[in-house]
N, C-alpha and C. Protein backbone atom coordinates (compact mmCIF):
# COMPACT_ATOMS: atom_id res chain seq x y z
N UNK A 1 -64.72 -17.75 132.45
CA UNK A 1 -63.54 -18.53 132.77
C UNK A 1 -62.87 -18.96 131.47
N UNK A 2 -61.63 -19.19 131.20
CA UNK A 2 -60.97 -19.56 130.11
C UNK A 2 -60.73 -20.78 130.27
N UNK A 3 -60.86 -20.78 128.47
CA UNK A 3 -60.88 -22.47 128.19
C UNK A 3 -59.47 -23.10 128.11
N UNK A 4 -59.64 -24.13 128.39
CA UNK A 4 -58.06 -25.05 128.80
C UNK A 4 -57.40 -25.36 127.32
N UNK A 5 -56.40 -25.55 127.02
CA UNK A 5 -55.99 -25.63 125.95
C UNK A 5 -56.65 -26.98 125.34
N UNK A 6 -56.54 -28.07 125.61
CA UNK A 6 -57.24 -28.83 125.17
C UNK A 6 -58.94 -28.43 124.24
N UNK A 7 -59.67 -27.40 125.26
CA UNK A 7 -60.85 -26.83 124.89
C UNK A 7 -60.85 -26.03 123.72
N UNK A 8 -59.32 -25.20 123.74
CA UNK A 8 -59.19 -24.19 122.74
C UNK A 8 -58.89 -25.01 121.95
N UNK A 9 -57.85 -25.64 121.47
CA UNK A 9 -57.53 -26.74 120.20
C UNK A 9 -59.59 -27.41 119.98
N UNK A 10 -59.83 -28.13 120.94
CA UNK A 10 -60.66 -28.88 119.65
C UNK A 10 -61.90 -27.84 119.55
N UNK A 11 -62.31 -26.36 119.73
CA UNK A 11 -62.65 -25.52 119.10
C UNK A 11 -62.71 -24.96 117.66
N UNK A 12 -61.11 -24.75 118.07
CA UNK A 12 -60.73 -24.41 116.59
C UNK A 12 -60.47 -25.63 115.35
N UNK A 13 -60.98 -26.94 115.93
CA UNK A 13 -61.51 -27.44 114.84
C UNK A 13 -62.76 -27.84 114.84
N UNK A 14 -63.37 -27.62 115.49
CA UNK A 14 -65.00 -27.72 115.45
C UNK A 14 -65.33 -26.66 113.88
N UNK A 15 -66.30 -27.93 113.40
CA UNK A 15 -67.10 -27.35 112.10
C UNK A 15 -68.02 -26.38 112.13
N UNK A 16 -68.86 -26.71 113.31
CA UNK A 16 -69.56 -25.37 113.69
C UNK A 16 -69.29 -24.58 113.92
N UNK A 17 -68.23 -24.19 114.68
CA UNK A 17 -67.73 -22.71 115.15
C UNK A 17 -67.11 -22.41 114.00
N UNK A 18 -66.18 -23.10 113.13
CA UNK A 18 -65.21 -22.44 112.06
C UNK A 18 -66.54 -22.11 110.74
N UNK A 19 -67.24 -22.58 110.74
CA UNK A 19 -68.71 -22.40 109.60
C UNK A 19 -69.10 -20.43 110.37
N UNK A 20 -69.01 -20.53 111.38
CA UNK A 20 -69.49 -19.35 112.04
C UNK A 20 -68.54 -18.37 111.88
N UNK A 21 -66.73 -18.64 112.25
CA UNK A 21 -65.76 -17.85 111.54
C UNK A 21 -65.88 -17.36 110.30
N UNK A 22 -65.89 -18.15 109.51
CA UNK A 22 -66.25 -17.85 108.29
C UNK A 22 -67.22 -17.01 107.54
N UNK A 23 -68.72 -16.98 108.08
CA UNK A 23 -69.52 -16.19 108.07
C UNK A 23 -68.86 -14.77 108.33
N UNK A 24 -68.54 -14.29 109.93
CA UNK A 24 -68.01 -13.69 110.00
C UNK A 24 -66.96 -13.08 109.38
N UNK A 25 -65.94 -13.73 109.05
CA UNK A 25 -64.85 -13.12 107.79
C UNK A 25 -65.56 -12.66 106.83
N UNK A 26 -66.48 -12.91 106.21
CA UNK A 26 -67.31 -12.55 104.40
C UNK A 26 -67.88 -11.38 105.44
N UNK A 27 -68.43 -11.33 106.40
CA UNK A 27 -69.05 -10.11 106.73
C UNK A 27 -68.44 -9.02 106.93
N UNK A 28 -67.06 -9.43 107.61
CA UNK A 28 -66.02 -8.39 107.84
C UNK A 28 -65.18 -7.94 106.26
N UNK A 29 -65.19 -8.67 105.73
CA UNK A 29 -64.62 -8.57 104.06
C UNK A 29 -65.89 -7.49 103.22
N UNK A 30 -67.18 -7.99 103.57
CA UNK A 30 -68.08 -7.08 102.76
C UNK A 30 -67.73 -5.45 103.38
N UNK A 31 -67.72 -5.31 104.63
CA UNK A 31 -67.49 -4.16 105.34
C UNK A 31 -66.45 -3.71 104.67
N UNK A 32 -65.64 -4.13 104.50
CA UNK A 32 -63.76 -3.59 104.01
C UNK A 32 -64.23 -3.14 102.96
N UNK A 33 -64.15 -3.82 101.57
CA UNK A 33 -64.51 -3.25 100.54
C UNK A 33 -65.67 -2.31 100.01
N UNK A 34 -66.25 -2.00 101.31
CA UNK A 34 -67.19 -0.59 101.23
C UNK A 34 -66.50 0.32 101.98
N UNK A 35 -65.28 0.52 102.47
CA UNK A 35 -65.00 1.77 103.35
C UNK A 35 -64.28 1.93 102.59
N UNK A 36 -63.94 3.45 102.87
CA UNK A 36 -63.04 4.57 101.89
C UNK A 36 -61.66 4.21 101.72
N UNK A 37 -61.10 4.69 100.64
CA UNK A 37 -60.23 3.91 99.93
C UNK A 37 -59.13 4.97 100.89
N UNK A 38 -59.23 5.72 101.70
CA UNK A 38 -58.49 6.63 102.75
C UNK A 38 -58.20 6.02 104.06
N UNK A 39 -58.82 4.77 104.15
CA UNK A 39 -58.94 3.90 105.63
C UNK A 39 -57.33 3.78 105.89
N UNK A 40 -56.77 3.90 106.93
CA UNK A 40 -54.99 3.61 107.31
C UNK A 40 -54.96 2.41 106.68
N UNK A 41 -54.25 1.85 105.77
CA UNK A 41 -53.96 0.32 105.21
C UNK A 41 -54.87 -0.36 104.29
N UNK A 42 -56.00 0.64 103.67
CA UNK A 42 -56.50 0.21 103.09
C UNK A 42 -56.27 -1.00 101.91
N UNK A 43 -55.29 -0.80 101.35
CA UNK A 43 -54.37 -1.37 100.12
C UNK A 43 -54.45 -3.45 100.99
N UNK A 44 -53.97 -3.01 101.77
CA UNK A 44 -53.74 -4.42 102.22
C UNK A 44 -55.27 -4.86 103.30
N UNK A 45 -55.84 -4.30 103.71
CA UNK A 45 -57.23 -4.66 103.50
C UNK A 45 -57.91 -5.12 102.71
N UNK A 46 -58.03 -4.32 101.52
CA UNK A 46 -59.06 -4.32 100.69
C UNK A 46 -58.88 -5.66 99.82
N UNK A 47 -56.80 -6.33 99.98
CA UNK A 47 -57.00 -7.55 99.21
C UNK A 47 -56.73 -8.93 100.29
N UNK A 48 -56.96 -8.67 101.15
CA UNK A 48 -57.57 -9.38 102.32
C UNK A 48 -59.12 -10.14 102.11
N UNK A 49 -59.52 -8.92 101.84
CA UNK A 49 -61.38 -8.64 102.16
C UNK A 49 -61.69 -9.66 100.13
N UNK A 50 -60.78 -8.84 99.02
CA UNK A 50 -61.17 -9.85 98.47
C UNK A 50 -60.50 -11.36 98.22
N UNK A 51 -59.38 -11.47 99.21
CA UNK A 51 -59.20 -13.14 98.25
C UNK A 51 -60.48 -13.99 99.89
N UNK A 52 -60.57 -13.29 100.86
CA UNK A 52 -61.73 -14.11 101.78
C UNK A 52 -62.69 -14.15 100.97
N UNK A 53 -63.38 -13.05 100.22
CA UNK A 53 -64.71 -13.62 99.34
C UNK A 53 -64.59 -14.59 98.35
N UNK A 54 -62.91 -14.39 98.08
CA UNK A 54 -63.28 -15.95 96.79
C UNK A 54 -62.93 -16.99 97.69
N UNK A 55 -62.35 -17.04 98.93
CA UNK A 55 -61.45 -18.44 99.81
C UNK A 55 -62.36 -18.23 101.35
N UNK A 56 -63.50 -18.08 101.33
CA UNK A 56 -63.23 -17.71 103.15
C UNK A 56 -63.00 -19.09 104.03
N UNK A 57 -62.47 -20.22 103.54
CA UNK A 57 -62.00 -21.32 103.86
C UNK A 57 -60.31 -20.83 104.52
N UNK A 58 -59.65 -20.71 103.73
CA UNK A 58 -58.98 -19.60 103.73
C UNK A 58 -58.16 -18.71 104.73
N UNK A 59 -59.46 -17.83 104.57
CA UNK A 59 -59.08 -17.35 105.85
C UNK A 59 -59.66 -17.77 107.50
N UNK A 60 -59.89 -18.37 107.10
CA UNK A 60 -60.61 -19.46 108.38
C UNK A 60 -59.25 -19.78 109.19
N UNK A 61 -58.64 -20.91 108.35
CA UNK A 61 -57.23 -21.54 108.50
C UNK A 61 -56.32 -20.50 109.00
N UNK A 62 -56.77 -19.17 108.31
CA UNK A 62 -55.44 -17.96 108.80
C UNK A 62 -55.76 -17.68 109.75
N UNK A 63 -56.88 -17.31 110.05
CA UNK A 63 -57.49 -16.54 111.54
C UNK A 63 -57.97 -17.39 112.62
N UNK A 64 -58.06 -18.51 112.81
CA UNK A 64 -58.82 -19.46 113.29
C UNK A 64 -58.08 -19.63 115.15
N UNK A 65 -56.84 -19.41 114.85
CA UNK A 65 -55.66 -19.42 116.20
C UNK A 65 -56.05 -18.46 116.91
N UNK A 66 -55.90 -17.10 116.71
CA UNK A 66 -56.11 -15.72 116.81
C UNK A 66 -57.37 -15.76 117.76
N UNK A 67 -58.49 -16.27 116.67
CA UNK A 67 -60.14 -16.14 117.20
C UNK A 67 -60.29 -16.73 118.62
N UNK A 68 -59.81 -18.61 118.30
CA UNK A 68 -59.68 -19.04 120.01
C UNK A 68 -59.34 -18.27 121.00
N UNK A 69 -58.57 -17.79 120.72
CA UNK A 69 -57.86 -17.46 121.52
C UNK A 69 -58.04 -15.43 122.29
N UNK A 70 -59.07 -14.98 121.47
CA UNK A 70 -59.98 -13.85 121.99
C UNK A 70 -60.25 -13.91 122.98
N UNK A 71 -60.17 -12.95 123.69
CA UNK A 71 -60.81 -12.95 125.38
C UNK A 71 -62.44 -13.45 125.21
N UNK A 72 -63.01 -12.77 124.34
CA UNK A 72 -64.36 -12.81 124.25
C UNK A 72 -64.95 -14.16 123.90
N UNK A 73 -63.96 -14.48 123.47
CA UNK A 73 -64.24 -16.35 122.74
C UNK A 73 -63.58 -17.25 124.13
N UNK A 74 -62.86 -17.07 124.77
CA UNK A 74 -62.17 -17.96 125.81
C UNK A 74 -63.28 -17.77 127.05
N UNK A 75 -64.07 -16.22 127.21
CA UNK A 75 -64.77 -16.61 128.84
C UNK A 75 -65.65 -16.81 128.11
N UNK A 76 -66.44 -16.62 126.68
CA UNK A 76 -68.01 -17.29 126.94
C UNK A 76 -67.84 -18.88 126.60
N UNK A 77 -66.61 -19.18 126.57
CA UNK A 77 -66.29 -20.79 126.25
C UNK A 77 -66.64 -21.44 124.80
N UNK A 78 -66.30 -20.11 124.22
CA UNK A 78 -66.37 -20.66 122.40
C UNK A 78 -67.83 -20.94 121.99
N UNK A 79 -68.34 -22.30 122.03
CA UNK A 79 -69.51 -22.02 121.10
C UNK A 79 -70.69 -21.17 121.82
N UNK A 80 -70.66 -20.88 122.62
CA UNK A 80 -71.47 -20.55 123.45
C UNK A 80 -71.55 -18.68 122.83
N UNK A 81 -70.63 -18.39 122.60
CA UNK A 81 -70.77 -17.18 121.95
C UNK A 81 -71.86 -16.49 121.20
N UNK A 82 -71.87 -15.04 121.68
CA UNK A 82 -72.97 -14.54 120.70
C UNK A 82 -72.63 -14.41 119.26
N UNK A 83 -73.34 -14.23 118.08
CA UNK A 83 -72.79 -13.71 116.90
C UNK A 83 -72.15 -12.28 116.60
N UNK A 84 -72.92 -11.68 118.01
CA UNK A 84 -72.92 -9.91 117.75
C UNK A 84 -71.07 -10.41 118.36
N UNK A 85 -70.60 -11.48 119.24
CA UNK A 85 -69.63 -10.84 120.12
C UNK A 85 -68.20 -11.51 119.10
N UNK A 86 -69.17 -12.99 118.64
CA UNK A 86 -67.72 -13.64 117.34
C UNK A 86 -67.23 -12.63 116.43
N UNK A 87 -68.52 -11.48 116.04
CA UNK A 87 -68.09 -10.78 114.64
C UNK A 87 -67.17 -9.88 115.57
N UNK A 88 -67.00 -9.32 116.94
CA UNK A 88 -66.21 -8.45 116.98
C UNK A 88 -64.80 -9.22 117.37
N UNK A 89 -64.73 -10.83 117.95
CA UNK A 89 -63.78 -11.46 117.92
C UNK A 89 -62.74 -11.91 116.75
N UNK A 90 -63.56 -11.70 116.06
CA UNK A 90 -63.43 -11.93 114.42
C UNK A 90 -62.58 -10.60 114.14
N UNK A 91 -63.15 -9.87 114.13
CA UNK A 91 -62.62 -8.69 113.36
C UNK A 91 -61.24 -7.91 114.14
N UNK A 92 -61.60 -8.19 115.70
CA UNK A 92 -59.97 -7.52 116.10
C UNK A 92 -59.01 -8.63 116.18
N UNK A 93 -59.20 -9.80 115.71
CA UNK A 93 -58.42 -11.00 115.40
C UNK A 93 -57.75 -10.52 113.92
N UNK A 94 -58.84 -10.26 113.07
CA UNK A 94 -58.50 -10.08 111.74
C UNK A 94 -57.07 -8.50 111.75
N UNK A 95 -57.81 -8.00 112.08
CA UNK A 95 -56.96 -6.25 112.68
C UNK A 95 -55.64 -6.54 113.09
N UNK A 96 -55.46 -7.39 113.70
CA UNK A 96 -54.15 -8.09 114.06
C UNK A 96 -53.22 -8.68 113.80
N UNK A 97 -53.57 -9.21 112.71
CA UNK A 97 -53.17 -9.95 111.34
C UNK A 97 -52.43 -8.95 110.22
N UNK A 98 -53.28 -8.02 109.85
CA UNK A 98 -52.94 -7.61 108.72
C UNK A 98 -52.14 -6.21 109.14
């Protein structure tokens, strides 16, 4: 079931879940800067992937709207989420972005 806006706002400022975004971003950033420099958009990836390793605060703040707002993050009701399912909330959030 999806979360009510109220639910989604104080999500996306919950410390715990955005500590968990974050993780996720450095993981999705380590991934970037190991794939081939041939990837579609690499250029603007690859300096994505590094200003998150020096800021992933950062990109927290950038991606943080996006993430709530994932199907996958709205029916398991945010914290409740797996890690396997945030990193893929994470990453087609991120995909979306750039």
């Amino acid at each position: 079931m999806a979360m009510s806006y109220e639910e989604t706002n104080a999500l996306s400022k919950d410390a715990t879940f955005r500590g968990r975004v974050s993780v996720a971003c450095v993981h999705f950033a380590d991934y970037i800067v190991g794939e081939a420099p041939t990837t579609p958009a690499h250029s603007t990836r690859i300096r994505w992937a590094q200003q998150t390793m020096v800021n992933p605060d950062l990109a927290v703040t950038n991606c943080i709207a996006t993430v709530v707002n994932d199907s996958a993050v709205q029916d398991a009701g945010g914290a409740a989420i797996t890690d396997s399912a945030l990193q893929s909330a994470v990453e087609n959030s991120i995909n979306k972005l750039l």
